[in-house]
Protein backbone atom coordinates (compact mmCIF):
# COMPACT_ATOMS: atom_id res chain seq x y z
CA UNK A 1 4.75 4.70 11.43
CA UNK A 2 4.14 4.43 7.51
CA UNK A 3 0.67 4.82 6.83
CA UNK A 4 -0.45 8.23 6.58
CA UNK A 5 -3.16 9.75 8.70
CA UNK A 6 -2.70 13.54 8.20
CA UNK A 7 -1.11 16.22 6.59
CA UNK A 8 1.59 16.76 8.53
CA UNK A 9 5.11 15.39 7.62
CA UNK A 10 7.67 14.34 9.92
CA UNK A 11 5.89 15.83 12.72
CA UNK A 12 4.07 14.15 15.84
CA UNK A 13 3.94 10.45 16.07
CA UNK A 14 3.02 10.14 11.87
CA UNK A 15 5.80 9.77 9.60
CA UNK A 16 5.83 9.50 6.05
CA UNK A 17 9.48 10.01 5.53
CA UNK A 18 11.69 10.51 2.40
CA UNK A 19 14.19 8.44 3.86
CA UNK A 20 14.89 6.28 7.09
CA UNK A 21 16.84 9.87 7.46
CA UNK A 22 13.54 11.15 8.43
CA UNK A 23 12.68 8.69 11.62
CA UNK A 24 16.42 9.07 12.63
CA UNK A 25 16.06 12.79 13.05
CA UNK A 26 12.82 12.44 14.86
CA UNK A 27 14.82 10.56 17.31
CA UNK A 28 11.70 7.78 18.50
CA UNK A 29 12.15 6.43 22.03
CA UNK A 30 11.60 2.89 20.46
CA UNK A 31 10.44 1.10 17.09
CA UNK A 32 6.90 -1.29 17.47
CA UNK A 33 5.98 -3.55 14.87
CA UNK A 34 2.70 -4.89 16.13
CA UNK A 35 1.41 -8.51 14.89
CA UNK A 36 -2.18 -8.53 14.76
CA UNK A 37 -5.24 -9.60 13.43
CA UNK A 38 -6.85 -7.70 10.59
CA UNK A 39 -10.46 -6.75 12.50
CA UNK A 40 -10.14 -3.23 14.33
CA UNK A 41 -12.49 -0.26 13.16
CA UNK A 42 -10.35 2.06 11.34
CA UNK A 43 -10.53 4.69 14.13
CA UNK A 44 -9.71 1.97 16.68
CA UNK A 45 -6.39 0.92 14.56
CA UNK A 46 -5.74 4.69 13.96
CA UNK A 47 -5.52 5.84 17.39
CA UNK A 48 -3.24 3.09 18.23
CA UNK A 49 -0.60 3.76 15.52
CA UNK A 50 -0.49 7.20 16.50
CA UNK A 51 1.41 6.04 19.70
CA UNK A 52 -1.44 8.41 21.63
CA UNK A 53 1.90 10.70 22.46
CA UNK A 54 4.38 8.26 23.92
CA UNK A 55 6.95 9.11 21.00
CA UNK A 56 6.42 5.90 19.86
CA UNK A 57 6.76 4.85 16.07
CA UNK A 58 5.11 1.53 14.69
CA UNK A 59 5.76 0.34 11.28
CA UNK A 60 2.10 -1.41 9.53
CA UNK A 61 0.33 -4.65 11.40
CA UNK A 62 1.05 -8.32 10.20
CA UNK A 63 -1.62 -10.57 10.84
CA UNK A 64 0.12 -12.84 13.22
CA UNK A 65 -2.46 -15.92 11.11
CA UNK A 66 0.61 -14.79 8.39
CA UNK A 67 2.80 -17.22 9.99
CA UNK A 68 0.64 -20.24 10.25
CA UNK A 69 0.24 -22.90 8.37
CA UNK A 70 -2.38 -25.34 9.13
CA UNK A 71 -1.37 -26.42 12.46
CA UNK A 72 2.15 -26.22 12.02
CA UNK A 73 3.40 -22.76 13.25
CA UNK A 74 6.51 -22.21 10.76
CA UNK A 75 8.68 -20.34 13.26
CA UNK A 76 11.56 -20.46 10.42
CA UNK A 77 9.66 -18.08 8.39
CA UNK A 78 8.49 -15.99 11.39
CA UNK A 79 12.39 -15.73 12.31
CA UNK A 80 13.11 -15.23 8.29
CA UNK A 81 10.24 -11.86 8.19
CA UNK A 82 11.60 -10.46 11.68
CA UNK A 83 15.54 -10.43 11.02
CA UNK A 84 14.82 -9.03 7.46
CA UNK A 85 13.03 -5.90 9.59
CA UNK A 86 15.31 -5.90 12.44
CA UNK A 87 18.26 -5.54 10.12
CA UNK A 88 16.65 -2.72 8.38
CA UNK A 89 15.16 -1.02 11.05
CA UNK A 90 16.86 -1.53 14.43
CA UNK A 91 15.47 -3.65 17.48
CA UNK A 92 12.23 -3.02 18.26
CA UNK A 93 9.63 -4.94 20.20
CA UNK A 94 6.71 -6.93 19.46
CA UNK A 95 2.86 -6.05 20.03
CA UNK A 96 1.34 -9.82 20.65
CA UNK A 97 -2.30 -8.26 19.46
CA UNK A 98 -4.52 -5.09 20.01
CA UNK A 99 -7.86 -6.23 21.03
CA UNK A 100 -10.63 -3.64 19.64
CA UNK A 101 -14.18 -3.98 18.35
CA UNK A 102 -14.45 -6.18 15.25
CA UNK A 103 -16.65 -4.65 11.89
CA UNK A 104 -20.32 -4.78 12.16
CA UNK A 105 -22.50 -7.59 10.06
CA UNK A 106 -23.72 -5.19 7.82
CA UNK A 107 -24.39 -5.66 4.01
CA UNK A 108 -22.41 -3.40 1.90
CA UNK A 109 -22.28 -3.39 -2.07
CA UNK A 110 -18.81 -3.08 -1.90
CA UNK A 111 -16.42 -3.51 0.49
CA UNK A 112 -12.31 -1.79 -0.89
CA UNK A 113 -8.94 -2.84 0.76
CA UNK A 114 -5.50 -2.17 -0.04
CA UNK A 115 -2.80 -4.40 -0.81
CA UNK A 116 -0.05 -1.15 -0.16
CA UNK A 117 3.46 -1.17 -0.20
CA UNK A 118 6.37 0.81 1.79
CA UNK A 119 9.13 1.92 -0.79
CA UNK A 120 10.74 4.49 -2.16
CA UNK A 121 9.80 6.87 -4.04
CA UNK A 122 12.60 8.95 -4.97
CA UNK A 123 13.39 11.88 -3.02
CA UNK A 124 10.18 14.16 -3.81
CA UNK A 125 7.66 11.66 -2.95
CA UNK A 126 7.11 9.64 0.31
CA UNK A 127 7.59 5.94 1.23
CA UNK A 128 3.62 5.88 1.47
CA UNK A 129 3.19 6.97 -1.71
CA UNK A 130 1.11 3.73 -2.85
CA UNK A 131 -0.51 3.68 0.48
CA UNK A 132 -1.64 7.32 -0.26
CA UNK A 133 -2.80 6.47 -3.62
CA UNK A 134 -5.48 4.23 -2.71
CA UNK A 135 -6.48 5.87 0.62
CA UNK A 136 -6.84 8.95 -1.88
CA UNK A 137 -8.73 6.76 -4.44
CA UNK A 138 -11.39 4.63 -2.15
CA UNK A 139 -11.71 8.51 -0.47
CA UNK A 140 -12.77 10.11 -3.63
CA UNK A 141 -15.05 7.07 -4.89
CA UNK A 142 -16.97 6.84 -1.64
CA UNK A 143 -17.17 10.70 -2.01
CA UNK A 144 -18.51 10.80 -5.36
CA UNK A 145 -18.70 7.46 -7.40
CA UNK A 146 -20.23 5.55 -4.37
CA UNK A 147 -23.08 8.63 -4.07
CA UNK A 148 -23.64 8.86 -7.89
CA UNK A 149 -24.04 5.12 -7.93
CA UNK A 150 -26.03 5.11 -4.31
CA UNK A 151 -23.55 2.20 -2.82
CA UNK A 152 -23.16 1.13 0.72
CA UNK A 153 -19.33 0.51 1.47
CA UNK A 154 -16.99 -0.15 3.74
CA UNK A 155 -13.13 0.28 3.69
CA UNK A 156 -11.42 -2.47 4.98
CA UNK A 157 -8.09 -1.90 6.53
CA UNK A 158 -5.00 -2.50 4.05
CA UNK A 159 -1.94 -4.85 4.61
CA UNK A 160 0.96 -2.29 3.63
CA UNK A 161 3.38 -4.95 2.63
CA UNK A 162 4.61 -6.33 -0.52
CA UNK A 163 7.25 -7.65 -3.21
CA UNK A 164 9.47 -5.08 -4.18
CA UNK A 165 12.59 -5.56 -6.75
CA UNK A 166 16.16 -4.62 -5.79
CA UNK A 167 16.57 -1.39 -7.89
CA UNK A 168 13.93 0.39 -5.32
CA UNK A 169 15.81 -1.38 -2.44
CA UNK A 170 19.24 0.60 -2.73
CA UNK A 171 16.73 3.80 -0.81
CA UNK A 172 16.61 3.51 2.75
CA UNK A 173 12.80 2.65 4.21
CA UNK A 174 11.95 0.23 1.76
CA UNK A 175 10.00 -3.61 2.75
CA UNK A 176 10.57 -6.42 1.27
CA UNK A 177 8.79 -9.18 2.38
CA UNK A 178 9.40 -11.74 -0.38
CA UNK A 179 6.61 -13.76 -1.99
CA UNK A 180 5.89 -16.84 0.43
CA UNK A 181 5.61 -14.63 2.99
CA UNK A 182 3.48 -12.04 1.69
CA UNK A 183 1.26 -15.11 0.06
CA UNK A 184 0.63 -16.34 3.72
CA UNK A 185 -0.58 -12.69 4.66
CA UNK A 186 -2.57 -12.03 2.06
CA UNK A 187 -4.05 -15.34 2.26
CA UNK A 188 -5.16 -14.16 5.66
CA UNK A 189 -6.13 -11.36 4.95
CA UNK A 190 -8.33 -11.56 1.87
CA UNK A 191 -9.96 -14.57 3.92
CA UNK A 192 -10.66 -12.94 6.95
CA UNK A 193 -12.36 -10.49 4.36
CA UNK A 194 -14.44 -12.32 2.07
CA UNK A 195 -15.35 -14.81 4.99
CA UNK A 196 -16.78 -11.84 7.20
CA UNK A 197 -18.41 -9.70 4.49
CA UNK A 198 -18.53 -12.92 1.79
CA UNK A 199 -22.30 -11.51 0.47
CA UNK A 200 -20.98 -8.04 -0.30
CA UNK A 201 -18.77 -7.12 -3.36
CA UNK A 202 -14.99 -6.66 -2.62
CA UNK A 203 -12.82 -5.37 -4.94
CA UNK A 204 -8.36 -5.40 -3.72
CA UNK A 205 -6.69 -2.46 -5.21
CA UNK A 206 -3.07 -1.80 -5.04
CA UNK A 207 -0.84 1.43 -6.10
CA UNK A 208 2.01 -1.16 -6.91
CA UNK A 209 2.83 -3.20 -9.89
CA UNK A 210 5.70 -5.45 -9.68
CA UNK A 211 5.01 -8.37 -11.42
CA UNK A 212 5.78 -10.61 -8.90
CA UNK A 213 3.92 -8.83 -5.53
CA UNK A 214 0.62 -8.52 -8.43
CA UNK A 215 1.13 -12.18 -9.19
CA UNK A 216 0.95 -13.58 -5.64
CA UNK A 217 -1.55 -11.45 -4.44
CA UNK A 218 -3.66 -12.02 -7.95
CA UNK A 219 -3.11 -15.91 -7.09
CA UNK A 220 -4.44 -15.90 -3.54
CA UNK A 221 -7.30 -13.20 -4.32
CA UNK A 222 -8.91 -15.27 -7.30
CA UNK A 223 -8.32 -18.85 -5.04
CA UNK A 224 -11.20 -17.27 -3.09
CA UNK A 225 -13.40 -15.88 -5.87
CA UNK A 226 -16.22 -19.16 -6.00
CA UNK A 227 -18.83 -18.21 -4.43
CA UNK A 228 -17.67 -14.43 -3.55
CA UNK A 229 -18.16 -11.63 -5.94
CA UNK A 230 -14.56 -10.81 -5.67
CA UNK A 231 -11.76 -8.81 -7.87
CA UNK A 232 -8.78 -7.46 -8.02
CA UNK A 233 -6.89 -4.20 -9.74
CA UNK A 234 -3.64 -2.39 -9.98
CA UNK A 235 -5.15 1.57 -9.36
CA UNK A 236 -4.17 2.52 -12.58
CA UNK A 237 -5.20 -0.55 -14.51
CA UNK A 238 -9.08 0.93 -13.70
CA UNK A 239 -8.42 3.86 -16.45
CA UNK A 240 -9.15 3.41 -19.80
CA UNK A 241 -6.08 2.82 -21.79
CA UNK A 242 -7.33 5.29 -24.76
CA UNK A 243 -7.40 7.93 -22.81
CA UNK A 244 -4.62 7.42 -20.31
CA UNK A 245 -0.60 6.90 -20.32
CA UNK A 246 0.34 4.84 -17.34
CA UNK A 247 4.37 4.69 -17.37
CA UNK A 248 7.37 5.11 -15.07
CA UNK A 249 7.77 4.61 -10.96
CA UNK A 250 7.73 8.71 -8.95
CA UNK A 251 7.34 9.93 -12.60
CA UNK A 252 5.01 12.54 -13.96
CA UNK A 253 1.45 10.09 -13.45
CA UNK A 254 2.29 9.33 -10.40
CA UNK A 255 3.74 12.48 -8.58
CA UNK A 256 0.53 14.29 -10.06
CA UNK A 257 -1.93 11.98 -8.43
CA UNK A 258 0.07 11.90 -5.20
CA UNK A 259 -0.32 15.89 -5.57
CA UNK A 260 -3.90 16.01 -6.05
CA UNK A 261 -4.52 13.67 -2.93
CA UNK A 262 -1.57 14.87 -0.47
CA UNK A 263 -0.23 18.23 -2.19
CA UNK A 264 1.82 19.43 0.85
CA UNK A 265 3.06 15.97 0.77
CA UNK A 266 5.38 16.35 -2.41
CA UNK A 267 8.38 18.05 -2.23
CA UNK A 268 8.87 19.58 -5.28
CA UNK A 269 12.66 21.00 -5.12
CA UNK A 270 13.93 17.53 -4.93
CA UNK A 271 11.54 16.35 -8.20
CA UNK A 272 13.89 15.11 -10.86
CA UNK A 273 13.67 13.13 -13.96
CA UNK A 274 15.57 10.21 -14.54
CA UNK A 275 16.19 6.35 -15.49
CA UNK A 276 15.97 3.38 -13.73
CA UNK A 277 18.77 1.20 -14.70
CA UNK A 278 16.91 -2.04 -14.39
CA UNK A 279 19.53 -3.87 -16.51
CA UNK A 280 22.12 -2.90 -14.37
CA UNK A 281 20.65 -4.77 -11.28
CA UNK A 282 19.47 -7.76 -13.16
CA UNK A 283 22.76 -8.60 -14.48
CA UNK A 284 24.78 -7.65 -11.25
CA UNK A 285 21.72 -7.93 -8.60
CA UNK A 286 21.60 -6.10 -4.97
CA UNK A 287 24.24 -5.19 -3.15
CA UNK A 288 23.79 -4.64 0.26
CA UNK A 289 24.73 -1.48 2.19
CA UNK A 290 25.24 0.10 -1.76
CA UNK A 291 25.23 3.86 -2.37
CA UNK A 292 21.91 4.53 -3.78
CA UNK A 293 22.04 4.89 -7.62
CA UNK A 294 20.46 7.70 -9.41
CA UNK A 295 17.10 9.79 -8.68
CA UNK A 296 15.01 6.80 -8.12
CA UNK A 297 12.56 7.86 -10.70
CA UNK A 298 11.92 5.92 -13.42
CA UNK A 299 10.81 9.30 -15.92
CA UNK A 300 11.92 11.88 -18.28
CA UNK A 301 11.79 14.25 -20.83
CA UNK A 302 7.52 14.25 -20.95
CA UNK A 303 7.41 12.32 -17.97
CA UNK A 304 9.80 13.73 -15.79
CA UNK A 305 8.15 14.12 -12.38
CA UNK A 306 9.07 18.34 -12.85
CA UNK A 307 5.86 18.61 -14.98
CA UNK A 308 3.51 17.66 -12.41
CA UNK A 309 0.43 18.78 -10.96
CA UNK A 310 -2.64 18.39 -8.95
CA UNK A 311 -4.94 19.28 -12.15
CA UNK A 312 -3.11 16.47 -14.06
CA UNK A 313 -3.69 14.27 -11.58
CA UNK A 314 -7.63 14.83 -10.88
CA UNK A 315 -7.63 13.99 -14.17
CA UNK A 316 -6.32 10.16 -13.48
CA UNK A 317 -8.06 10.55 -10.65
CA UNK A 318 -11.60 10.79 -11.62
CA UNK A 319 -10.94 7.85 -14.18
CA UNK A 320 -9.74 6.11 -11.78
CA UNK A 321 -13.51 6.57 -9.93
CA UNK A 322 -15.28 5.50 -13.33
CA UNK A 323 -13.15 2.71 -13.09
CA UNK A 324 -14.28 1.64 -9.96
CA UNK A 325 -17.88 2.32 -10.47
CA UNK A 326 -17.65 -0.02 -14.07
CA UNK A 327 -15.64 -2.58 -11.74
CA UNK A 328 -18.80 -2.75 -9.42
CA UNK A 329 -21.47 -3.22 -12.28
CA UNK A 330 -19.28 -5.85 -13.82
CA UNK A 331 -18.76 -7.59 -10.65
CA UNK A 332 -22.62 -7.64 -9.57
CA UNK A 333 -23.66 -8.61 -13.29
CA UNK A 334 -20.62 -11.50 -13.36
CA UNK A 335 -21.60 -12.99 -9.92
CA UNK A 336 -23.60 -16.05 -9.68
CA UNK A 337 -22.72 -17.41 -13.62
């Protein structure tokens, strides 16, 4: 599986590989990919990804609501979604749901989820990189901003698919699901959200900002927002711009951060600088079953991910928290104009 629940790499039922290489030399007895509804208790959904020791690996939950529209179950797009995976991933089988208890009625000030993505990240970093980012972030916040600003919240469980572009896509591992589909998951998932928990805040965060997986999710997010105190923000679009650099994909920002949340999680003698050469694949677009080109960082010279580390990234880090805490007071003073 993809989401990251320890500290471990490549060991146990948890992966957060560098490459596909990774779940090939772990040698899984088979590949889930479980369809099912957004509701379980983090601890409930947890235990089950872990594959409880049968060697089994899962990649992250669609809402099986995803593929339904109105009435009309699109079974074209289902078949669409589930070739793209099967072709990257091997056969595997599909989980119909996972019945566990759904989240309590309780009143929070803020409720956090995670619109995460599964990509590369060159070879230092893992595919859960963004995934890691915002586990890391809502982790600090309800450790320290949440206190400081005496909050109730919840974390909601994240959807860990997205839009990514074709120069990330040449690395094994990477999802794309492709904007109609990930508009129909998001829909049900920031629904299923704001309808259960509609009188608490809820701020979306992702770790990913492709301009085309922020503008879907942005569109379906804000379709929700009368009546709901509701927002939504790229991780580092919560720092203040004066005082922080945001540039480059695996680069120096982001390797640091990923450091300071998951440090025995970055492997350091593979960090390299580089270019992506974005011009390249817009003029010639993806190939498939191409070589992969260059470091997959887009970073050098200052921002080459080689001059990273944890201290630079607590830096970004605790921003990040003031960021959230001003995102709450603007959301509560905002909501009911």
């Amino acid at each position: 599986m993809f989401e990251t629940l320890s500290r471990s790499l490549n060991k146990g039922t948890e992966l957060a590989a560098y490459s596909w290489k990774g779940m090939r030399d772990l040698k899984p007895k088979s590949v889930e990919l479980p369809v099912m509804s957004c509701w379980l208790r983090p601890e409930v959904y947890y235990d089950y990804v872990r594959g409880k020791g049968r060697g089994v690996y899962n990649l992250p939950p669609v809402p099986k609501e995803a593929f339904i529209k109105g009435k009309n179950y699109d079974r074209e797009l289902e078949r669409d979604f589930l070739r793209a995976v099967e072709k990257k991933y091997g056969d595997f089988r599909m989980i119909d749901d996972f019945k566990g208890p759904e989240v309590d009625d309780t009143n929070y000030d803020l409720v956090l989820g995670n619109f995460g993505v599964i990509e590369q990240h060159g070879f230092h970093l893992p595919l859960d990189s963004d995934n890691i980012r915002i586990y890391g972030l809502i982790g600090e916040f309800l450790g320290k901003g949440a206190v400081r600003k005496s909050l109730v919240c919840h974390q909601a469980p994240s959807l860990s698919y997205g839009v990514t572009g074709p120069y990330e896509m040449d690395f094994p591992g990477t999802i794309n699901t492709g904007p109609e589909i990930l508009e129909g998951m998001c829909r049900n998932y920031v629904s299923e959200i704001s309808g259960s928990l509609g009188n608490s805040g809820i701020l979306f965060l992702t770790a990913y900002a492709h301009p085309d997986h922020l503008g879907v999710i942005e569109r379906v997010v804000y379709g929700f927002k009368e009546g709901h105190s509701i927002e939504f923000k790229f991780d580092f679009g919560l720092l203040d711009p004066e005082r922080f650099e945001v540039r480059g994909h695996a680069s120096r920002n982001e390797t640091s951060v990923i450091m300071f949340y998951r440090p025995g999680m970055v492997d350091m003698s593979q960090a390299v600088g580089g270019k992506v050469d974005r011009e390249y694949f817009n003029k010639r677009g993806y190939v498939e079953g191409a070589e992969p080109v260059g470091s997959g960082v887009d970073g050098d010279d200052d921002n080459s991910p080689r001059l990273s580390t944890p201290e630079f990234g607590k830096g970004y880090v605790d921003g990040m928290v003031d960021g959230i805490g001003n995102m709450y007071q603007e959301m509560s003073l905002g909501y009911g104009d």
